[in-house]
N, C-alpha and C. Protein backbone atom coordinates (compact mmCIF):
# COMPACT_ATOMS: atom_id res chain seq x y z
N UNK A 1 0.83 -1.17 0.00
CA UNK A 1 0.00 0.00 0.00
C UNK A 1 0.88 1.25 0.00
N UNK A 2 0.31 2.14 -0.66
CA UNK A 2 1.20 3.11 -0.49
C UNK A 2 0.83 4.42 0.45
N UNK A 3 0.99 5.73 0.64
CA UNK A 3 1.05 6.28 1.74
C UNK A 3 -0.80 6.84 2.03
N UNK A 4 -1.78 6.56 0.55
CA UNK A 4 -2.94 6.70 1.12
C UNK A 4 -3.81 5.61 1.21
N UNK A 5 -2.58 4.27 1.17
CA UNK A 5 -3.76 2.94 1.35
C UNK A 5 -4.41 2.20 0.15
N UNK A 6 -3.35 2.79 -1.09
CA UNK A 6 -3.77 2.23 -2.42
C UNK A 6 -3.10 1.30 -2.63
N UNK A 7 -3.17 0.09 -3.52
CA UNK A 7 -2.18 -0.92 -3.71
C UNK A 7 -1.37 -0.27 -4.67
N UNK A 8 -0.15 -0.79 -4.11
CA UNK A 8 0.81 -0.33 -5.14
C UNK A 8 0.86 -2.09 -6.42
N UNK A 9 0.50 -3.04 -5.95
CA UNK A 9 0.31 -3.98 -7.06
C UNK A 9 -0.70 -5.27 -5.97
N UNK A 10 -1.13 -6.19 -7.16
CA UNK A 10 -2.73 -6.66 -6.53
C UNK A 10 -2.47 -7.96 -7.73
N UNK A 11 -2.50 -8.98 -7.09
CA UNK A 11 -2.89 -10.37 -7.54
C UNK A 11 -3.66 -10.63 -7.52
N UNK A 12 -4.57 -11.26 -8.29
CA UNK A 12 -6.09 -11.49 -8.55
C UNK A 12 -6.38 -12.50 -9.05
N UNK A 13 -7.53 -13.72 -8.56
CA UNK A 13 -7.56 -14.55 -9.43
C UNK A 13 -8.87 -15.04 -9.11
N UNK A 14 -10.10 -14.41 -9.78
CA UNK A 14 -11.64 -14.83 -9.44
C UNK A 14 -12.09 -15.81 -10.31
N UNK A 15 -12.48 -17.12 -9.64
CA UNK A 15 -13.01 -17.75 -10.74
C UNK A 15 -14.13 -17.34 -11.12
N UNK A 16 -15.25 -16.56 -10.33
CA UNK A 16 -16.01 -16.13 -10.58
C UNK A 16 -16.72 -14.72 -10.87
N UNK A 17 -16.60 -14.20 -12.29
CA UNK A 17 -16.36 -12.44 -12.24
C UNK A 17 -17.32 -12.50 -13.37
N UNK A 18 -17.34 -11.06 -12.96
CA UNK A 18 -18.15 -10.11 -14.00
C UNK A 18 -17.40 -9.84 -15.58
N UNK A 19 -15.92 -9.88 -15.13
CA UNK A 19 -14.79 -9.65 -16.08
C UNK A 19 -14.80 -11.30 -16.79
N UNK A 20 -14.49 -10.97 -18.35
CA UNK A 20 -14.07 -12.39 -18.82
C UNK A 20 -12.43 -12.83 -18.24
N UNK A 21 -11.93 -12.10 -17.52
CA UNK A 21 -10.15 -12.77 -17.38
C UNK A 21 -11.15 -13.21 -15.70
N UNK A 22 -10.94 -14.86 -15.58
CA UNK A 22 -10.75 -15.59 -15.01
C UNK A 22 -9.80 -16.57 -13.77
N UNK A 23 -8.68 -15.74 -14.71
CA UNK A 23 -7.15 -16.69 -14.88
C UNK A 23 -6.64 -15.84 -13.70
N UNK A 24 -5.37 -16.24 -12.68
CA UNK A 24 -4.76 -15.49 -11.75
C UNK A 24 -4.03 -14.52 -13.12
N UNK A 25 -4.04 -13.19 -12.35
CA UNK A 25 -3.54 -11.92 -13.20
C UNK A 25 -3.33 -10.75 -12.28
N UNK A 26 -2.38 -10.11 -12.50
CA UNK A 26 -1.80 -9.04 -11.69
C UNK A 26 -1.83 -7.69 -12.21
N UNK A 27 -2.65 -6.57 -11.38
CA UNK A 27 -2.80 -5.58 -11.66
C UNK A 27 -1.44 -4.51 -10.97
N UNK A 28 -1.65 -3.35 -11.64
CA UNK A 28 -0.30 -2.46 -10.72
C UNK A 28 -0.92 -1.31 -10.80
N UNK A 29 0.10 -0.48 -9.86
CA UNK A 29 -0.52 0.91 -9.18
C UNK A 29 -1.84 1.73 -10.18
N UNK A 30 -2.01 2.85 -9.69
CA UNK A 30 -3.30 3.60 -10.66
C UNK A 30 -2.03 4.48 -10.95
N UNK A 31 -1.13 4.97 -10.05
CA UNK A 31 0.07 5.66 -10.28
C UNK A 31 0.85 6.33 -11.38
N UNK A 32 0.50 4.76 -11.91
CA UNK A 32 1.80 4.19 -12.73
C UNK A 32 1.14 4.77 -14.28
N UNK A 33 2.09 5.79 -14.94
CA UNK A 33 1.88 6.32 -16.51
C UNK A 33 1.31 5.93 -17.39
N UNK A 34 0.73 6.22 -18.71
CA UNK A 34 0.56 5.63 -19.70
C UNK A 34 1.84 5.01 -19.98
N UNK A 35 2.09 4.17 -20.86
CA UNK A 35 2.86 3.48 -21.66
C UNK A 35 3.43 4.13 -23.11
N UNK A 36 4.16 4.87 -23.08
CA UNK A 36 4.16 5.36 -24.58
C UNK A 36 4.73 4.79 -25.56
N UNK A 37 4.14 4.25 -26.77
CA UNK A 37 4.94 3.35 -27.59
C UNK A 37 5.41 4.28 -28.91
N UNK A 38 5.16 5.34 -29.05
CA UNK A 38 5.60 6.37 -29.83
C UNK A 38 4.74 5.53 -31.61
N UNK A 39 6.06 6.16 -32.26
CA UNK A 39 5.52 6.06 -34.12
C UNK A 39 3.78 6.00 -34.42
N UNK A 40 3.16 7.24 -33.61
CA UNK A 40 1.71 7.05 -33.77
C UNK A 40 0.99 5.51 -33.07
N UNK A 41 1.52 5.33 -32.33
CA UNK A 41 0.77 4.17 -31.67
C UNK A 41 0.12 4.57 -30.42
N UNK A 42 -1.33 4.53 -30.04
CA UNK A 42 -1.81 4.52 -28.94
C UNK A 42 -1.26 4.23 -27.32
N UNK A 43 -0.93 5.20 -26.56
CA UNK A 43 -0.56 4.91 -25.30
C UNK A 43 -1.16 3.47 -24.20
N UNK A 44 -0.23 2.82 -23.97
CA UNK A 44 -0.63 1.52 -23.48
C UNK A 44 -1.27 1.71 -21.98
N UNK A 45 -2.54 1.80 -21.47
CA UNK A 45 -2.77 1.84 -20.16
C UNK A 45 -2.27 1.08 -19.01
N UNK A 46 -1.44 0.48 -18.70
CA UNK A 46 -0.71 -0.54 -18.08
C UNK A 46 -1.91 -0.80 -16.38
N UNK A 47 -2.33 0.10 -15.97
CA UNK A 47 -3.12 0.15 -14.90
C UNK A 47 -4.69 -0.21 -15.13
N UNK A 48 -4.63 -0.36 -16.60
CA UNK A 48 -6.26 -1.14 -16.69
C UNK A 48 -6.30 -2.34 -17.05
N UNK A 49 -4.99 -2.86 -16.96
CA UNK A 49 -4.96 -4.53 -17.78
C UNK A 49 -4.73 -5.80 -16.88
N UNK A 50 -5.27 -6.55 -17.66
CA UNK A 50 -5.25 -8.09 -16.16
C UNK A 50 -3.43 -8.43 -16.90
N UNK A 51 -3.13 -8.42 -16.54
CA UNK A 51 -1.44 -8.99 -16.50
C UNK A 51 -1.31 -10.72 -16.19
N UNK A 52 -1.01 -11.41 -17.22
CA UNK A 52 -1.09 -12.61 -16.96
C UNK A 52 -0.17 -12.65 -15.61
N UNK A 53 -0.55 -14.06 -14.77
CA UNK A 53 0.52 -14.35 -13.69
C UNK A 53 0.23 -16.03 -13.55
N UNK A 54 1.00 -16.39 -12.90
CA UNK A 54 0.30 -18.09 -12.16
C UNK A 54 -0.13 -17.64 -10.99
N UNK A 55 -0.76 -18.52 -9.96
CA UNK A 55 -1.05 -18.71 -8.95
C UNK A 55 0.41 -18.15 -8.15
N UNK A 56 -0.13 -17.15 -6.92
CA UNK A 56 1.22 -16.54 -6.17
C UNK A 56 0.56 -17.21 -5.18
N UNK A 57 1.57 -17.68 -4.39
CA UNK A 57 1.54 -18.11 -2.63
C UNK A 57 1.77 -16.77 -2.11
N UNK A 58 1.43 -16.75 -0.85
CA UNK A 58 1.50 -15.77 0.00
C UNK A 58 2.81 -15.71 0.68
N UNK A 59 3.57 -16.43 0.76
CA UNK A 59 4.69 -16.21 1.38
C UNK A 59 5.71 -15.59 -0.43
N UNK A 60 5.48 -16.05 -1.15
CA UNK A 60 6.00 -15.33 -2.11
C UNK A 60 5.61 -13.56 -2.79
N UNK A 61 4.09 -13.67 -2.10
CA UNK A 61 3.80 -12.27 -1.83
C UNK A 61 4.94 -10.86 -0.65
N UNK A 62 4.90 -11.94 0.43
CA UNK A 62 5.42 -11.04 1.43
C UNK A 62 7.39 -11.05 0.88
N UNK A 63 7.82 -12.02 0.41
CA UNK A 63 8.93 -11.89 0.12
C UNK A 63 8.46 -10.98 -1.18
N UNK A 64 8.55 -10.46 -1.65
CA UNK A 64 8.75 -9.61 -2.82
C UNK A 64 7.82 -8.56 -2.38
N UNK A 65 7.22 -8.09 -1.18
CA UNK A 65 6.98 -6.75 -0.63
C UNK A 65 8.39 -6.32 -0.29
N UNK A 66 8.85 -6.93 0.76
CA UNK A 66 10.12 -7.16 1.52
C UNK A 66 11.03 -6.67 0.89
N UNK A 67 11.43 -7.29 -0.57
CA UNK A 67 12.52 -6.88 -1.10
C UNK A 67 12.42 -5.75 -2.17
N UNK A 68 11.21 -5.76 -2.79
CA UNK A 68 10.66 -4.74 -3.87
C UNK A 68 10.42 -3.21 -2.96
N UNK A 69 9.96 -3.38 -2.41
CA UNK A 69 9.51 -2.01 -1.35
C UNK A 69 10.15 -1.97 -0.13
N UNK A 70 11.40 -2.43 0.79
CA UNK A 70 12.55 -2.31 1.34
C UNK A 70 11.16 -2.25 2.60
N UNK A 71 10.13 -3.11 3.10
CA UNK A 71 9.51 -3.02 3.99
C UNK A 71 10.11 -4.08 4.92
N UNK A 72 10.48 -3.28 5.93
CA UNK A 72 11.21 -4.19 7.10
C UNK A 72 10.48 -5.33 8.01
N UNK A 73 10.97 -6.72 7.66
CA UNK A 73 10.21 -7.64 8.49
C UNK A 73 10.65 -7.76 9.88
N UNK A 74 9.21 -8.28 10.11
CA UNK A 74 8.95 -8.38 11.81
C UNK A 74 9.66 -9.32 12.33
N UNK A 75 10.66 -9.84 11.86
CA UNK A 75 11.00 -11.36 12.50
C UNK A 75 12.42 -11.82 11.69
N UNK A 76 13.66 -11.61 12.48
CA UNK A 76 14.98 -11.88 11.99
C UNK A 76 15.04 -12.75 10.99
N UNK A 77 14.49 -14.32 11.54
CA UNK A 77 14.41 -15.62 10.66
C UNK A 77 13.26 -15.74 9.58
N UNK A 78 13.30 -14.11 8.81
CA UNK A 78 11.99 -14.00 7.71
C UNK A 78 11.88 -14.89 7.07
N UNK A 79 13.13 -15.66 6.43
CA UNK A 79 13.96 -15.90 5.10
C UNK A 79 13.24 -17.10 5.10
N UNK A 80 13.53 -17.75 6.60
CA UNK A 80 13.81 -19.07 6.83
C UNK A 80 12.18 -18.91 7.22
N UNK A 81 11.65 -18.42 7.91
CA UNK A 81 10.20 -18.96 8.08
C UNK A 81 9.06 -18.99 6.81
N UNK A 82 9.90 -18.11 5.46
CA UNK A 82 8.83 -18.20 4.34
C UNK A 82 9.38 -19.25 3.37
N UNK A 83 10.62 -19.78 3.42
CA UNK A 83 11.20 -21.11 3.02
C UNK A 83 11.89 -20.92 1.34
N UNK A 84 12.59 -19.20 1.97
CA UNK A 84 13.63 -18.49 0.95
C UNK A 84 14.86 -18.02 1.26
N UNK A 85 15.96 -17.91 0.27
CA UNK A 85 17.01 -17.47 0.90
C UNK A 85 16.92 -16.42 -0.46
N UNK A 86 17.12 -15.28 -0.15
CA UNK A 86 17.91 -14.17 -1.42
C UNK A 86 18.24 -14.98 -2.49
């Protein structure tokens, strides 16, 4: 989350939606720019698209908060209790 409680990125995977993407897919910040692909090509919305992903575990969630966003864990033996080393 970032400093007003927005996700800064969001794994998603409904089997059951209103949306046709189904599939686990990862969204990112509202933040985050258009995409500019220049030579007259339409700016890529990157913040409205399901982003393919596989299935994320949650301990692979909190490790890549951890290291992506320098958020300090609660507990020396992080590494070892989410069953990662760097």
């Amino acid at each position: 989350m970032d400093q007003v409680g927005a996700a800064l990125v969001a794994w998603h995977w409904r089997l059951v939606s209103r949306s046709v993407v189904t599939r686990p897919h990862l969204h990112l910040a509202g933040q985050i720019a258009l995409l500019q692909l220049g030579r007259g090509l339409e700016p890529l919305p990157l913040v409205e698209m399901h982003l393919p992903s596989d299935v994320v575990r949650v301990t692979d969630g909190v490790w890549f908060i951890i290291h992506a966003f320098g958020v300090a864990p609660r507990h020396a033996g992080w590494e070892r209790i989410l069953g990662r080393q760097s």
